[in-house]
Protein backbone atom coordinates (compact mmCIF):
# COMPACT_ATOMS: atom_id res chain seq x y z
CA UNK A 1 -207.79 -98.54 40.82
CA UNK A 2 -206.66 -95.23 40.37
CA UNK A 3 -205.68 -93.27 36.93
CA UNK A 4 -203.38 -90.74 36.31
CA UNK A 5 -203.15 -88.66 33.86
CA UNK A 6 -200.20 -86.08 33.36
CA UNK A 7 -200.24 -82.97 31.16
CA UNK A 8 -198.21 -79.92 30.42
CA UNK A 9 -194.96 -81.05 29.10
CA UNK A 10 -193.53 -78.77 26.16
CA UNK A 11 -190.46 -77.36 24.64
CA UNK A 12 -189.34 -74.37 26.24
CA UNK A 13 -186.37 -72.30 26.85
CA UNK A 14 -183.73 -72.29 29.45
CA UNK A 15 -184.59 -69.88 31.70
CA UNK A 16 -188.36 -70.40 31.03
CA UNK A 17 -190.95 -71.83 32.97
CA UNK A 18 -193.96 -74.82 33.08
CA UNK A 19 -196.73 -76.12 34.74
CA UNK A 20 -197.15 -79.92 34.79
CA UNK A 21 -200.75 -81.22 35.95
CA UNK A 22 -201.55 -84.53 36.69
CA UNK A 23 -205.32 -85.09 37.10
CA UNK A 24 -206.39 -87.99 38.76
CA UNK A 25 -209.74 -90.51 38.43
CA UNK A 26 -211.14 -93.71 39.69
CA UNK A 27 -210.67 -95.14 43.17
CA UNK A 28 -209.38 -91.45 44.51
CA UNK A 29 -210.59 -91.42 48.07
CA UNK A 30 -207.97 -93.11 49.88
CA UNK A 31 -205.33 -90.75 47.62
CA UNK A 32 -202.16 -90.54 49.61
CA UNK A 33 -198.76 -88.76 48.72
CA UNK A 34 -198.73 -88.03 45.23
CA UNK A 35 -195.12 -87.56 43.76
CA UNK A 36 -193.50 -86.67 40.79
CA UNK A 37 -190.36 -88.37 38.84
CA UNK A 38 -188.69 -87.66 36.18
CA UNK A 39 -186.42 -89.84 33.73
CA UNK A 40 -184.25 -88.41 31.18
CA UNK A 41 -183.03 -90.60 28.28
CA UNK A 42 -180.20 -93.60 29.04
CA UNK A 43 -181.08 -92.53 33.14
CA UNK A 44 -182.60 -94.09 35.86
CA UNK A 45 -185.75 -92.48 37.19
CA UNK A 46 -185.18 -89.69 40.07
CA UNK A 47 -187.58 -88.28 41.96
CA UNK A 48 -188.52 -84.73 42.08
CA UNK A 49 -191.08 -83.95 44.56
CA UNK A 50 -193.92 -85.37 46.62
CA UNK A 51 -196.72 -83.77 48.72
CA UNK A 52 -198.74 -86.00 51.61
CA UNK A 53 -202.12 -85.87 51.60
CA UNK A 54 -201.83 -82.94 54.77
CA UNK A 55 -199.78 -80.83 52.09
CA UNK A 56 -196.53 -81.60 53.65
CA UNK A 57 -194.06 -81.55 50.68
CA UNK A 58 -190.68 -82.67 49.75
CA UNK A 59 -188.07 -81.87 47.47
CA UNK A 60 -185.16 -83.58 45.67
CA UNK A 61 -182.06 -81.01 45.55
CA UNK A 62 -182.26 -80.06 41.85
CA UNK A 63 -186.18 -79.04 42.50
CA UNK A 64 -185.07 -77.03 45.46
CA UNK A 65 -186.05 -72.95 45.02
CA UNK A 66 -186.97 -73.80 41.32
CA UNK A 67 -189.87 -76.26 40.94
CA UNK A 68 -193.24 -76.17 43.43
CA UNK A 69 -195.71 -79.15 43.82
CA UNK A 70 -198.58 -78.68 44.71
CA UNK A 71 -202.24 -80.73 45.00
CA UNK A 72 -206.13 -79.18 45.16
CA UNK A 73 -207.99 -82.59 46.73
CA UNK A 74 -211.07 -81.53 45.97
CA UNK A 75 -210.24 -81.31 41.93
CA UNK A 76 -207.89 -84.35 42.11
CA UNK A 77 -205.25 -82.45 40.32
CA UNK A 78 -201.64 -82.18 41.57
CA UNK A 79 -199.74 -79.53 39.94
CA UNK A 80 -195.33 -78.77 39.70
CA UNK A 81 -194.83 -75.41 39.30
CA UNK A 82 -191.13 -75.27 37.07
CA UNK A 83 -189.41 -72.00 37.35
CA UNK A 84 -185.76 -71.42 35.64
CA UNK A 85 -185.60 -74.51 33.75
CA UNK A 86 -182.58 -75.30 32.65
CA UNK A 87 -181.21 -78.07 29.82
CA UNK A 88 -180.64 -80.60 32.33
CA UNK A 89 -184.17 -80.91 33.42
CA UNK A 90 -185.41 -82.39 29.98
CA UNK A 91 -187.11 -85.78 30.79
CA UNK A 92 -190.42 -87.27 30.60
CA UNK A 93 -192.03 -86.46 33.77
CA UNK A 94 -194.32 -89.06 35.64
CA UNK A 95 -196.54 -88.64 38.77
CA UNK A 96 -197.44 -91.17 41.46
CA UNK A 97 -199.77 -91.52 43.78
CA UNK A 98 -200.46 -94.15 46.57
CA UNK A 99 -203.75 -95.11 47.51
CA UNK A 100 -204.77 -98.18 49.28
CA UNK A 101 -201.35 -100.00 49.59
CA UNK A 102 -200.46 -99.61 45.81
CA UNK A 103 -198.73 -97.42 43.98
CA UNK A 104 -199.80 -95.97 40.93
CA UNK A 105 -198.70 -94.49 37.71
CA UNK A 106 -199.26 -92.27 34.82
CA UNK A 107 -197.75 -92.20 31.58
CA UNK A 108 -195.45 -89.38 31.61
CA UNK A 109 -195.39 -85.64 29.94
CA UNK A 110 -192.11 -84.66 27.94
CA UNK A 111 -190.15 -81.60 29.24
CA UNK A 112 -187.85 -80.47 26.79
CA UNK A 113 -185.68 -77.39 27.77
CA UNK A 114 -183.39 -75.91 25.30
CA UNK A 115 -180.43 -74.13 25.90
């Protein structure tokens, strides 16, 4: 079992900028890609960027040149690194991780950007 636990989430201005952590515990040392979603309200869940366990990372379009993920293995942590926020990326942000064949989840962190 792994847990996850996410942090970081605030209100802040368009324009303005966060750091979402999600710290996690438990059965960690099979830890693959770790990921990060996001669901806004009355919207399905999209995904917003995952790094392997190598540090290769991905990125969904609207993260592109604005948002960096990032992971320290040795802490457990996984960090996203939001730059120029803007309205449309309020949501409650969740991260992921895979370990052992199963996916995992956290509870989320609410982003709230305001314009």
């Amino acid at each position: 079992q792994v847990q996850l636990v996410e942090s970081g989430g605030a209100l802040v201005q368009a324009g303005g900028s966060l750091r979402l952590s999600c710290a996690a515990s438990g059965s960690t040392a099979s830890l693959g890609t770790i990921g990060w979603y996001r669901q806004a309200p009355g919207k399905q869940r999209d995904l917003v960027a995952t790094i392997s366990s190598g540090g290769s990372r991905y990125y969904a379009d609207s993260a592109k040149g604005r948002f960096t993920i990032s992971r320290d293995n040795v802490k457990k942590m996984v960090y996203l690194q939001m730059n120029s926020l803007k309205p449309e990326d309020t949501a409650v942000y969740s991260c992921t991780a895979r370990a052992s064949g199963s996916d995992y989840w956290g509870q989320g962190t609410q982003v709230t950007v305001s314009s």
